[in-house]
PDB file of N, CA and C in Angstrom:
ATOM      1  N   UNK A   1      17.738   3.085 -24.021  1.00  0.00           N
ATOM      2  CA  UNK A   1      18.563   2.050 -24.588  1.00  0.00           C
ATOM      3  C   UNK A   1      20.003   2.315 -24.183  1.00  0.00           C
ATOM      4  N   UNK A   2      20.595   1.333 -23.961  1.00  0.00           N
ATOM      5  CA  UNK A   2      22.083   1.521 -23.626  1.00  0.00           C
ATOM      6  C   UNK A   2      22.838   0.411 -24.029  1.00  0.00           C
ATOM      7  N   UNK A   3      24.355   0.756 -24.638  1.00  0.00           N
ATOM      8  CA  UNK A   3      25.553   0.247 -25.253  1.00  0.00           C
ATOM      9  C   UNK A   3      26.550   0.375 -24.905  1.00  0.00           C
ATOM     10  N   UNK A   4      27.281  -0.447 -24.456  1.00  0.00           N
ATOM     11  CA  UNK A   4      27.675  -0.890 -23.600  1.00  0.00           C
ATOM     12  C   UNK A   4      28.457  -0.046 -22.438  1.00  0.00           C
ATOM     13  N   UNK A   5      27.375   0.120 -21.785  1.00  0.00           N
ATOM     14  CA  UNK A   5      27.463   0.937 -20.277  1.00  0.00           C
ATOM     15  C   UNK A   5      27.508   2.377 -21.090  1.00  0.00           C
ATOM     16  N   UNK A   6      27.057   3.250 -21.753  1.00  0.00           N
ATOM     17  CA  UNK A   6      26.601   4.747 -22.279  1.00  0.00           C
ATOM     18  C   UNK A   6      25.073   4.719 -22.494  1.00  0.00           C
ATOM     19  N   UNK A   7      24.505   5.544 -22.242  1.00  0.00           N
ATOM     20  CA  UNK A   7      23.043   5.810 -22.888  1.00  0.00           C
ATOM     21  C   UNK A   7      23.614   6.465 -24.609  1.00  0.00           C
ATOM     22  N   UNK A   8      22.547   6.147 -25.042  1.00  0.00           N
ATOM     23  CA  UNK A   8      22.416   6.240 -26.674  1.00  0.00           C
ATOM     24  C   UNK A   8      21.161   6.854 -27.091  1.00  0.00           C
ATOM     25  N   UNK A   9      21.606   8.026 -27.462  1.00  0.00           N
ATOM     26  CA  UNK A   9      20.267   9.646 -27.506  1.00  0.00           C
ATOM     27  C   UNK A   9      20.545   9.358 -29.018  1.00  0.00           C
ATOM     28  N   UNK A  10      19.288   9.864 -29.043  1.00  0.00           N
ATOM     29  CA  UNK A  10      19.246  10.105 -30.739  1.00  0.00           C
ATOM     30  C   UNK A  10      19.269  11.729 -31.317  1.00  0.00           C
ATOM     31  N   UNK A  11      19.993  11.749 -32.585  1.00  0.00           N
ATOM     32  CA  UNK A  11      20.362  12.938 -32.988  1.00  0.00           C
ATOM     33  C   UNK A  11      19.622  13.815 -33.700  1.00  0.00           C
ATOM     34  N   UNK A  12      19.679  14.624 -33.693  1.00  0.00           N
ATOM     35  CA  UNK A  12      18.609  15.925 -34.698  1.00  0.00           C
ATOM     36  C   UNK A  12      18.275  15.492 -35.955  1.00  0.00           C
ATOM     37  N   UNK A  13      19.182  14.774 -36.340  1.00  0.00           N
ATOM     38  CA  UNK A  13      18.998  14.225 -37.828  1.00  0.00           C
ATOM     39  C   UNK A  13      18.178  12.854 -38.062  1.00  0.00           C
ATOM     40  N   UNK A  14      18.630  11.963 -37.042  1.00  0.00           N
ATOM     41  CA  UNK A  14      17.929  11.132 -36.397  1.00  0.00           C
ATOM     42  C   UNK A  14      16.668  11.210 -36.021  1.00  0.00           C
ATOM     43  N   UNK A  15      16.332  12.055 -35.951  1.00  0.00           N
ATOM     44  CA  UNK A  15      14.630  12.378 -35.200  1.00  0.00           C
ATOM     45  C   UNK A  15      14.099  13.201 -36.343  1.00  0.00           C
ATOM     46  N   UNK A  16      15.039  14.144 -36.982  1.00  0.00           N
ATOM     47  CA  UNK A  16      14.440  15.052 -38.270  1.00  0.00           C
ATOM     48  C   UNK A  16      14.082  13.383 -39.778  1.00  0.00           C
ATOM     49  N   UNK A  17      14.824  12.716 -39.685  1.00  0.00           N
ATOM     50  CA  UNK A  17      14.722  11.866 -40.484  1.00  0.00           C
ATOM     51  C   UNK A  17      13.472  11.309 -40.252  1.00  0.00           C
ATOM     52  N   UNK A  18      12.977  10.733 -39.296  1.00  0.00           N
ATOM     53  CA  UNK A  18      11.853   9.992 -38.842  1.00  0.00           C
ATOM     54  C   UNK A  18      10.437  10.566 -39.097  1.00  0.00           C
ATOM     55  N   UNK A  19      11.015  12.208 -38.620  1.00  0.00           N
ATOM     56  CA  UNK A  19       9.579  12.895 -39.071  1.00  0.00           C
ATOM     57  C   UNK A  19       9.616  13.907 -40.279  1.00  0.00           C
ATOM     58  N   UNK A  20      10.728  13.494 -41.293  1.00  0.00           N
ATOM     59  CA  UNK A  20      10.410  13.163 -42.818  1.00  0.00           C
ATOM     60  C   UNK A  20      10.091  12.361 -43.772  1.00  0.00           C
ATOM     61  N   UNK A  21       9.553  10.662 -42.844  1.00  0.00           N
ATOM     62  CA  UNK A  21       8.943   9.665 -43.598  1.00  0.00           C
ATOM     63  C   UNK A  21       7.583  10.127 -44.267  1.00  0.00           C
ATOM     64  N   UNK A  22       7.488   9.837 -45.460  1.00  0.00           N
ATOM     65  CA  UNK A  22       6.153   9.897 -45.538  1.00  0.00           C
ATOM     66  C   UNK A  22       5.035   9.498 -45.011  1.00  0.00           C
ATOM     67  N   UNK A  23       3.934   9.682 -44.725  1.00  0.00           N
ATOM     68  CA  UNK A  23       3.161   9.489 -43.550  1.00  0.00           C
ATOM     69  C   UNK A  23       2.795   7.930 -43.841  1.00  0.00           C
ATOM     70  N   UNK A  24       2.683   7.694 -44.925  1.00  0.00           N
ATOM     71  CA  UNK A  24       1.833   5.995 -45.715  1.00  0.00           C
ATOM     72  C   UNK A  24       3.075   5.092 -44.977  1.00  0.00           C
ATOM     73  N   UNK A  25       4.515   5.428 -44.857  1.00  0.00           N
ATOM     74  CA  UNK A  25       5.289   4.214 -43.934  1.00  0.00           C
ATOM     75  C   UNK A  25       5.295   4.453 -42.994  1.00  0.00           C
ATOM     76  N   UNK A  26       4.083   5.480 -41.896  1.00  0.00           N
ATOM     77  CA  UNK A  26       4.559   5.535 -40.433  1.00  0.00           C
ATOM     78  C   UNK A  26       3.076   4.811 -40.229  1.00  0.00           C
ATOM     79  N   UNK A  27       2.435   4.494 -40.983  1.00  0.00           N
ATOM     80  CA  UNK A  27       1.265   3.543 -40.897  1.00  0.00           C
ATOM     81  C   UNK A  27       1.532   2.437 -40.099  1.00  0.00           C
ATOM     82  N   UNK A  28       1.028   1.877 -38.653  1.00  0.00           N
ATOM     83  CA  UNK A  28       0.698   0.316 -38.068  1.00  0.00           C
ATOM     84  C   UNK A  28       0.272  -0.366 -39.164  1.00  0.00           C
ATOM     85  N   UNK A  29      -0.924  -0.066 -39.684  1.00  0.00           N
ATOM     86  CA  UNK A  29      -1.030  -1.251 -40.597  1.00  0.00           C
ATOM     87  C   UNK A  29      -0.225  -1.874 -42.140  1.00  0.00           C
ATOM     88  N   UNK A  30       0.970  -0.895 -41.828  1.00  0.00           N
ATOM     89  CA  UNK A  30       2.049  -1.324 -43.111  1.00  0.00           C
ATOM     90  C   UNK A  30       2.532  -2.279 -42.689  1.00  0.00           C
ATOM     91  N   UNK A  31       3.016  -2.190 -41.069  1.00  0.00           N
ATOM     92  CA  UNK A  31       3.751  -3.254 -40.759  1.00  0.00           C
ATOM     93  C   UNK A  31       3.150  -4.363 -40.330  1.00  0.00           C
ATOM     94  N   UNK A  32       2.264  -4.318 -39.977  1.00  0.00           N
ATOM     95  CA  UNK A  32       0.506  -5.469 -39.286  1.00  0.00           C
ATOM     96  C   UNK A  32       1.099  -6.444 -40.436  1.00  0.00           C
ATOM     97  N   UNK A  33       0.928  -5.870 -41.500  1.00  0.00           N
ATOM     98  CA  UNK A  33       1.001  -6.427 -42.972  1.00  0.00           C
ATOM     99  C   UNK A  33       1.839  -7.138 -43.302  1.00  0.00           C
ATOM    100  N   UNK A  34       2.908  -6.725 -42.816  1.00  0.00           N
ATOM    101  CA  UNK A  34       4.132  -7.309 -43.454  1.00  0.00           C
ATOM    102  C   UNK A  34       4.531  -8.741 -42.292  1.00  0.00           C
ATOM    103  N   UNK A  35       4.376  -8.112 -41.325  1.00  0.00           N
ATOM    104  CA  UNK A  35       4.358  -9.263 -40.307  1.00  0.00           C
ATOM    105  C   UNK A  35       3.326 -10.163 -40.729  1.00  0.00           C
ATOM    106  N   UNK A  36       2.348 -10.197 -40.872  1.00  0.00           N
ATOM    107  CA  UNK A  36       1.601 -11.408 -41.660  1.00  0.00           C
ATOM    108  C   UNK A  36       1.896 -11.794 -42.236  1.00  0.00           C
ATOM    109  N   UNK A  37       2.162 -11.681 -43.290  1.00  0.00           N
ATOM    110  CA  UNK A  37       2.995 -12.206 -44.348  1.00  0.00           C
ATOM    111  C   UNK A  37       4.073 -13.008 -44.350  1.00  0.00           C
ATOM    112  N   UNK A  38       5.304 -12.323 -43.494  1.00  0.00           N
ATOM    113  CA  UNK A  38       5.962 -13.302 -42.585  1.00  0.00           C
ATOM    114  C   UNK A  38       5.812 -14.150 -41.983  1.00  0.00           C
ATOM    115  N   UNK A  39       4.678 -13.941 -41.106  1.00  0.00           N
ATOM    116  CA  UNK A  39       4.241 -15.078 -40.346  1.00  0.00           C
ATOM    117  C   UNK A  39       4.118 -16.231 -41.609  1.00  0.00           C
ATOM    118  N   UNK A  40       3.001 -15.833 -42.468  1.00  0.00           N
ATOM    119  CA  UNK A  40       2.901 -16.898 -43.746  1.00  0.00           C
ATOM    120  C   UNK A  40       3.574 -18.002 -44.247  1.00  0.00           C
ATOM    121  N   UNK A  41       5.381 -16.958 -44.279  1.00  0.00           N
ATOM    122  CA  UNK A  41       6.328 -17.638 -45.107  1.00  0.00           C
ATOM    123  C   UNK A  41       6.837 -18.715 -44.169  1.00  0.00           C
ATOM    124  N   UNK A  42       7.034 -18.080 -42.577  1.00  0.00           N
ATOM    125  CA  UNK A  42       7.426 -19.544 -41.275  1.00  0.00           C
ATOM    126  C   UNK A  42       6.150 -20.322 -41.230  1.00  0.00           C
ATOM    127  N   UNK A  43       5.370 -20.357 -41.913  1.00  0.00           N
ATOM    128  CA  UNK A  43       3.703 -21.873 -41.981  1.00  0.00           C
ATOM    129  C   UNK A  43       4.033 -22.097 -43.041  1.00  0.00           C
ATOM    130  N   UNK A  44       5.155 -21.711 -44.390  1.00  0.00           N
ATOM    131  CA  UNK A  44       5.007 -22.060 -45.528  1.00  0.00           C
ATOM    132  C   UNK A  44       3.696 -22.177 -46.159  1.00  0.00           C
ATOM    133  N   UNK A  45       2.990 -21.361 -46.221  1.00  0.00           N
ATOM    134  CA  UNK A  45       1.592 -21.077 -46.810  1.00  0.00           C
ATOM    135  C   UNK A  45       2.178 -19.635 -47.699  1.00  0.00           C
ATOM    136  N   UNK A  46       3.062 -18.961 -47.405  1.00  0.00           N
ATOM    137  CA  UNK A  46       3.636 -17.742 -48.556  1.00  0.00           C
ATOM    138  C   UNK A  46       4.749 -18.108 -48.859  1.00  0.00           C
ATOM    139  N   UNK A  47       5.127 -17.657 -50.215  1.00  0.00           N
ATOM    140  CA  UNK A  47       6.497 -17.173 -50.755  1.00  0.00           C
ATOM    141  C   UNK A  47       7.041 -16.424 -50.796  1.00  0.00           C
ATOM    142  N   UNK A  48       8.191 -16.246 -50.411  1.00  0.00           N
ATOM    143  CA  UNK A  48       9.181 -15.224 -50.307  1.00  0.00           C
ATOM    144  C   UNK A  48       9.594 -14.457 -51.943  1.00  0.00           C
ATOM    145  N   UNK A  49       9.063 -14.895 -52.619  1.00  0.00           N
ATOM    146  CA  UNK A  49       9.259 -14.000 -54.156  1.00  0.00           C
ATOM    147  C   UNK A  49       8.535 -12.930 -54.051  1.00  0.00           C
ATOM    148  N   UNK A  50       7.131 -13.223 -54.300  1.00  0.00           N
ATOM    149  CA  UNK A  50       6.041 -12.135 -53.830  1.00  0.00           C
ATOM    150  C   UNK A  50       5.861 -10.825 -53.024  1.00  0.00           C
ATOM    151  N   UNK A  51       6.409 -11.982 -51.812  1.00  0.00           N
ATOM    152  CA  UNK A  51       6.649 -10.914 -50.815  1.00  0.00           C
ATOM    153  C   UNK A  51       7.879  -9.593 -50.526  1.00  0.00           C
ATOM    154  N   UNK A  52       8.858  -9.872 -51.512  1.00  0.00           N
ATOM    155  CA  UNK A  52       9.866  -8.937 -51.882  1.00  0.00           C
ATOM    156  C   UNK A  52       9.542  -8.703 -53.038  1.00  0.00           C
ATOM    157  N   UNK A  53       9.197  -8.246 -54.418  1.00  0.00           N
ATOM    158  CA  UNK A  53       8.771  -8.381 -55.196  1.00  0.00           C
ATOM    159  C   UNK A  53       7.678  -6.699 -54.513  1.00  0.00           C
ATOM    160  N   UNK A  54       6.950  -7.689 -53.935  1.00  0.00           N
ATOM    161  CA  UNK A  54       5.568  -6.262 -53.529  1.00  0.00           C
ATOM    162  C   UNK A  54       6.637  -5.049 -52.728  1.00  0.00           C
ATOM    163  N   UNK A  55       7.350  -5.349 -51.547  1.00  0.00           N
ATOM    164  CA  UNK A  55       8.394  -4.397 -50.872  1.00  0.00           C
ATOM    165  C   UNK A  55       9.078  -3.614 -51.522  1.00  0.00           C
ATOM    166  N   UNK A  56       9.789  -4.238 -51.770  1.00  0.00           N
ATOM    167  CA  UNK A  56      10.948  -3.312 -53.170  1.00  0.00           C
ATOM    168  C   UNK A  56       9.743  -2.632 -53.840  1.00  0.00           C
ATOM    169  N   UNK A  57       9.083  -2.665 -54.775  1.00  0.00           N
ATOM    170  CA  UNK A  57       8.223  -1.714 -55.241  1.00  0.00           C
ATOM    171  C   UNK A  57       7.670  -0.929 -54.246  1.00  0.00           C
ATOM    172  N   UNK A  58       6.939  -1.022 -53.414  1.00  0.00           N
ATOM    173  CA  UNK A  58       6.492   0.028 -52.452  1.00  0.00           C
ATOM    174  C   UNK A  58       7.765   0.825 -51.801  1.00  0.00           C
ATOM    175  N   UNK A  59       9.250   0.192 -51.928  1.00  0.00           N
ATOM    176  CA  UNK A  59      10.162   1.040 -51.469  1.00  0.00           C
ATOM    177  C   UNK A  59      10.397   2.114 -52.527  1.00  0.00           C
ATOM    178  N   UNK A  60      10.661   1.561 -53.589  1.00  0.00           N
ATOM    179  CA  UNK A  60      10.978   2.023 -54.812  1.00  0.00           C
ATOM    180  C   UNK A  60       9.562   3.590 -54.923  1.00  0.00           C
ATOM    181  N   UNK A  61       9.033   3.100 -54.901  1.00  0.00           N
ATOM    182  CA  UNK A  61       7.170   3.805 -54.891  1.00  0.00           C
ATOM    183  C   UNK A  61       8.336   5.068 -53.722  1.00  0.00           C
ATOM    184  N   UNK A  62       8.160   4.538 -52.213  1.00  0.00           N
ATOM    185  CA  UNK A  62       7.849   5.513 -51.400  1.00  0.00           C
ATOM    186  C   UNK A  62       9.693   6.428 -51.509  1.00  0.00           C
ATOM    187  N   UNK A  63      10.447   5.834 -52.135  1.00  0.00           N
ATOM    188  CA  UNK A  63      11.973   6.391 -52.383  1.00  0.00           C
ATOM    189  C   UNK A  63      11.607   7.849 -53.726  1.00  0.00           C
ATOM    190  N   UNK A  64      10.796   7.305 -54.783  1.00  0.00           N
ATOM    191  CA  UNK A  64      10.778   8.099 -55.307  1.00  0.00           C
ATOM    192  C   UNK A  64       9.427   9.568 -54.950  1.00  0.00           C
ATOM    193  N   UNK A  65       9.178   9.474 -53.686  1.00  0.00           N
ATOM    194  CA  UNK A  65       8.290  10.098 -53.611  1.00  0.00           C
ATOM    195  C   UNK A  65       8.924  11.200 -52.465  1.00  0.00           C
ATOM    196  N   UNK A  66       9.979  10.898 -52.160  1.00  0.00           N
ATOM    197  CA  UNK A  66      10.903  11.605 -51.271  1.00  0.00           C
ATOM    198  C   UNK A  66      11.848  12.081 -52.463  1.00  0.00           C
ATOM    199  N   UNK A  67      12.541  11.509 -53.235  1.00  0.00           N
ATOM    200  CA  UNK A  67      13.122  12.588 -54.110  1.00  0.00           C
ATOM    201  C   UNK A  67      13.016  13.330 -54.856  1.00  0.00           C
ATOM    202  N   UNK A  68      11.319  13.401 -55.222  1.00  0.00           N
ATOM    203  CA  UNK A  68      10.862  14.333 -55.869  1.00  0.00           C
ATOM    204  C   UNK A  68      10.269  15.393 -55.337  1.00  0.00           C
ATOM    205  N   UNK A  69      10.125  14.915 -53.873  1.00  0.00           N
ATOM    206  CA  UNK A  69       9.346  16.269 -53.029  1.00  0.00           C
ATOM    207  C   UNK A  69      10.142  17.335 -52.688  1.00  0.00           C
ATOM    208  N   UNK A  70      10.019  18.454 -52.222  1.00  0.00           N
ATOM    209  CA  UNK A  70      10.752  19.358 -51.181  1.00  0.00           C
ATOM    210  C   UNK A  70      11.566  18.684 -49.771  1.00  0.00           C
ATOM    211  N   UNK A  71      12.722  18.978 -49.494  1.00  0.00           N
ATOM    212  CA  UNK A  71      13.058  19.422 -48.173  1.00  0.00           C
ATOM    213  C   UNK A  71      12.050  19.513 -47.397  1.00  0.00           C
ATOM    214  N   UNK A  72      11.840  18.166 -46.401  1.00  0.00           N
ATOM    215  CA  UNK A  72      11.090  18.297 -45.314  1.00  0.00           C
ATOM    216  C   UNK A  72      11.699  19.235 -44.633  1.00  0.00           C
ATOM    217  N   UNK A  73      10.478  20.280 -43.711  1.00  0.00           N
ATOM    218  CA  UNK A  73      11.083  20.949 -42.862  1.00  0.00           C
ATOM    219  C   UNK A  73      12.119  20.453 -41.644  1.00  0.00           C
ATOM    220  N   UNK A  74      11.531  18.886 -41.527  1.00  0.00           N
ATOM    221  CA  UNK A  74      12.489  18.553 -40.298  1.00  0.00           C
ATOM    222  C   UNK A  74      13.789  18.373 -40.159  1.00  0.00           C
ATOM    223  N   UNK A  75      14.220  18.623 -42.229  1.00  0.00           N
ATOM    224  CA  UNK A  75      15.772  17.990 -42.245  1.00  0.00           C
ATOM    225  C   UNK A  75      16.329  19.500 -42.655  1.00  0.00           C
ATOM    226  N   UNK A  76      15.426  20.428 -42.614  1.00  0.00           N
ATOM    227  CA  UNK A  76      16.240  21.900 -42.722  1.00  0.00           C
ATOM    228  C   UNK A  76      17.046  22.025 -41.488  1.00  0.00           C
ATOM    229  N   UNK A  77      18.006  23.181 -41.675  1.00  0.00           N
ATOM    230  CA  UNK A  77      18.757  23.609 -40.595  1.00  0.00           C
ATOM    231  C   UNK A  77      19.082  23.149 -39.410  1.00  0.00           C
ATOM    232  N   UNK A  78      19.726  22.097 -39.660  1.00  0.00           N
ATOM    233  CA  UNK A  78      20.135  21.120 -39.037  1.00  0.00           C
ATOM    234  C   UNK A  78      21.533  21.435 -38.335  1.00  0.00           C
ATOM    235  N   UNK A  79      21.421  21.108 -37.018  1.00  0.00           N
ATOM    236  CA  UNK A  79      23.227  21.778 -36.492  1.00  0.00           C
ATOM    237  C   UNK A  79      24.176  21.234 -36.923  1.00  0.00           C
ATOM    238  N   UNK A  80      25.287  21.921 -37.635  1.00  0.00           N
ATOM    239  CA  UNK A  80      26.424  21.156 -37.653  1.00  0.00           C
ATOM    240  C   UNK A  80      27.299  20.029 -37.055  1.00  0.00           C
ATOM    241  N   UNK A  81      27.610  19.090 -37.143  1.00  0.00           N
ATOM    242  CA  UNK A  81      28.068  17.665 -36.622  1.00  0.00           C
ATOM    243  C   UNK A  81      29.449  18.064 -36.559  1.00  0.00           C
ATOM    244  N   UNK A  82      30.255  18.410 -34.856  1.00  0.00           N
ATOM    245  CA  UNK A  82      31.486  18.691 -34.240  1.00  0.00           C
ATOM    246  C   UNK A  82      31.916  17.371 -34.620  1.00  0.00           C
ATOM    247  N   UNK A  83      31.544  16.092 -34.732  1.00  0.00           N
ATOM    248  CA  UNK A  83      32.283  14.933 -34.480  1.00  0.00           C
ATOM    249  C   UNK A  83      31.693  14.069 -34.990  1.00  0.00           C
ATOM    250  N   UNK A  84      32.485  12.968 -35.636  1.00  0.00           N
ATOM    251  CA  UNK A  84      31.224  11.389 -35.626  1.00  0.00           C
ATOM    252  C   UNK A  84      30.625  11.403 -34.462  1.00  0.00           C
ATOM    253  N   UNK A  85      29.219  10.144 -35.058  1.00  0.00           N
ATOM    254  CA  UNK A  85      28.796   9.815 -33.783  1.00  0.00           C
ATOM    255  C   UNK A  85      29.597   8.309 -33.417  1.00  0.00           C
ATOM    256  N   UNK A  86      30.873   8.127 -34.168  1.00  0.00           N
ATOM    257  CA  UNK A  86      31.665   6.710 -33.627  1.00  0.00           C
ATOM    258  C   UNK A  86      32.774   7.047 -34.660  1.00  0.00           C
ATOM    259  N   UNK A  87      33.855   6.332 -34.026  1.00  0.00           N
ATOM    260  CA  UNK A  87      35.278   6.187 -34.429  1.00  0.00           C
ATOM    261  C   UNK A  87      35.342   5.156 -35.551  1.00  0.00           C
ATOM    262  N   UNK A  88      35.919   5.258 -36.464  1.00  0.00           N
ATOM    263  CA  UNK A  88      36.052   4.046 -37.245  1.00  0.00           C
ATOM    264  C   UNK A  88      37.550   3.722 -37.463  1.00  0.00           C
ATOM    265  N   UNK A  89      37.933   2.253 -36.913  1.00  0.00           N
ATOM    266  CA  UNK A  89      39.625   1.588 -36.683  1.00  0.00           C
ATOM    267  C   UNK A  89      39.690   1.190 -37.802  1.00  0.00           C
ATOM    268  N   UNK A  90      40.821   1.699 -38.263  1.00  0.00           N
ATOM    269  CA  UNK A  90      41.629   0.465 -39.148  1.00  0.00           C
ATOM    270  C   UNK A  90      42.054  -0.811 -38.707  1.00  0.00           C
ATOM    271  N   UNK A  91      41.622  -1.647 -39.481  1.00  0.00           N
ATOM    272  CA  UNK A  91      42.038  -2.747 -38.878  1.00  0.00           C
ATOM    273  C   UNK A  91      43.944  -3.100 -39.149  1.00  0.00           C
ATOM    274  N   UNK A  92      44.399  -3.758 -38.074  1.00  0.00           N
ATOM    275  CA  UNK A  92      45.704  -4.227 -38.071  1.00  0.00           C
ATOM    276  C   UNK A  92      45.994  -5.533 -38.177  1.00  0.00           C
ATOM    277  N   UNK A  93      47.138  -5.793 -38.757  1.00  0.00           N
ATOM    278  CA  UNK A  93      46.854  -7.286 -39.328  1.00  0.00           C
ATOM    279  C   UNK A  93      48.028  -7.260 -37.906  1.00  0.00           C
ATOM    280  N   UNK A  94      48.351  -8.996 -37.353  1.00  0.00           N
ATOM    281  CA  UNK A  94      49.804  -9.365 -37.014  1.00  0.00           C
ATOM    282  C   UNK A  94      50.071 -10.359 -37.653  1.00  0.00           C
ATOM    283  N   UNK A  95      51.652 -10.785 -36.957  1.00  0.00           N
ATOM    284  CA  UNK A  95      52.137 -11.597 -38.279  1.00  0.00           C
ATOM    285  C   UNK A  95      52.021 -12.643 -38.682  1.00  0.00           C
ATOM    286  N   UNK A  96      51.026 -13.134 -38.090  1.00  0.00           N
ATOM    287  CA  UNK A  96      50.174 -14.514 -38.541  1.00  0.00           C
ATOM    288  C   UNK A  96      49.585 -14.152 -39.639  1.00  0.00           C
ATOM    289  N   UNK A  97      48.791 -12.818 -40.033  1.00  0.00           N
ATOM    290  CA  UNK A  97      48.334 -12.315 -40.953  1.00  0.00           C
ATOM    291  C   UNK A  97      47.074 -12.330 -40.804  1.00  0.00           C
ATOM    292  N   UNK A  98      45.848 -12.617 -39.504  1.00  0.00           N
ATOM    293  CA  UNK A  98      45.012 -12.034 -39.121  1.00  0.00           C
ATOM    294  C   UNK A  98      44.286 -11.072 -38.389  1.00  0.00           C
ATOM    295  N   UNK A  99      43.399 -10.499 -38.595  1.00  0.00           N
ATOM    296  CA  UNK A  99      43.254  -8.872 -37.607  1.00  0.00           C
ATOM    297  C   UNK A  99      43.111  -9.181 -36.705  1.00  0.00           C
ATOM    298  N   UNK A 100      43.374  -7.859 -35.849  1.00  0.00           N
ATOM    299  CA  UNK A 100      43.617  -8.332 -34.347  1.00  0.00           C
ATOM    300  C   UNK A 100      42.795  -7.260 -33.942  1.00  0.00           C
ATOM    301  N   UNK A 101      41.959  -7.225 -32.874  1.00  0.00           N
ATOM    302  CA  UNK A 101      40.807  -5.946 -32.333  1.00  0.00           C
ATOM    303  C   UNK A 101      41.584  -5.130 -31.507  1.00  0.00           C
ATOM    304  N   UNK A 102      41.340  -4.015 -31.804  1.00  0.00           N
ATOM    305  CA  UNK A 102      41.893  -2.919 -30.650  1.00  0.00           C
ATOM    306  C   UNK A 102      41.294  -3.106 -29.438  1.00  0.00           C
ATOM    307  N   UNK A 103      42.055  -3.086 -27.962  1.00  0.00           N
ATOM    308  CA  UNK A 103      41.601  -3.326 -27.003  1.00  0.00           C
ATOM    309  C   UNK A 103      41.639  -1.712 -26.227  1.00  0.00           C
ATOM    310  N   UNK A 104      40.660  -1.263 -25.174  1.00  0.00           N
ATOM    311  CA  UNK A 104      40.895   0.056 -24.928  1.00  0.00           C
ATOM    312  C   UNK A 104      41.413  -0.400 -23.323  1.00  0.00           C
TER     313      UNK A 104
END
């Protein structure tokens, strides 16, 4: 993947995060699922209440099942971060009184 003109690696934490999901959301058929469902709501044959309604609980479900567990090993000892991985600008107003983008 690349932005705009850099390749974009992913970070220790980044990759330690992924393989501290619990295994039930690295499931295909979680998402099979959910994409159906979707599909549903663009045929208007589902509702969108339901269908967030069930999510949020299974988030809620799989959130509290990570804060009650141990420290995955993958997010132990993790290298220290020399730097962001991005700059963040203040924005500047001019005297029109709208922001103006930093140009490099």
């Amino acid at each position: 993947m690349k932005r705009q003109g850099k390749s974009v690696l992913s970070t220790p934490a980044g990759r330690g995060l992924i393989h501290a999901l619990p295994d039930e959301s690295t499931y295909p058929d979680m998402t099979a699922h959910w994409e159906f469902q979707l599909q549903g709501m663009a045929e208007k044959t589902q509702s969108y209440g339901p269908f967030m309604s069930e999510l949020n609980g299974k988030l809620d479900q799989l959130m509290n099942q990570v804060k009650t567990g141990p420290v995955p090993e993958s997010l132990r000892n993790l290298p220290k971060v020399e730097k962001p991985a991005f700059k963040k600008y203040k924005k500047r107003r001019n005297a029109g009184g709208t922001a103006k983008r930093r140009s490099k």
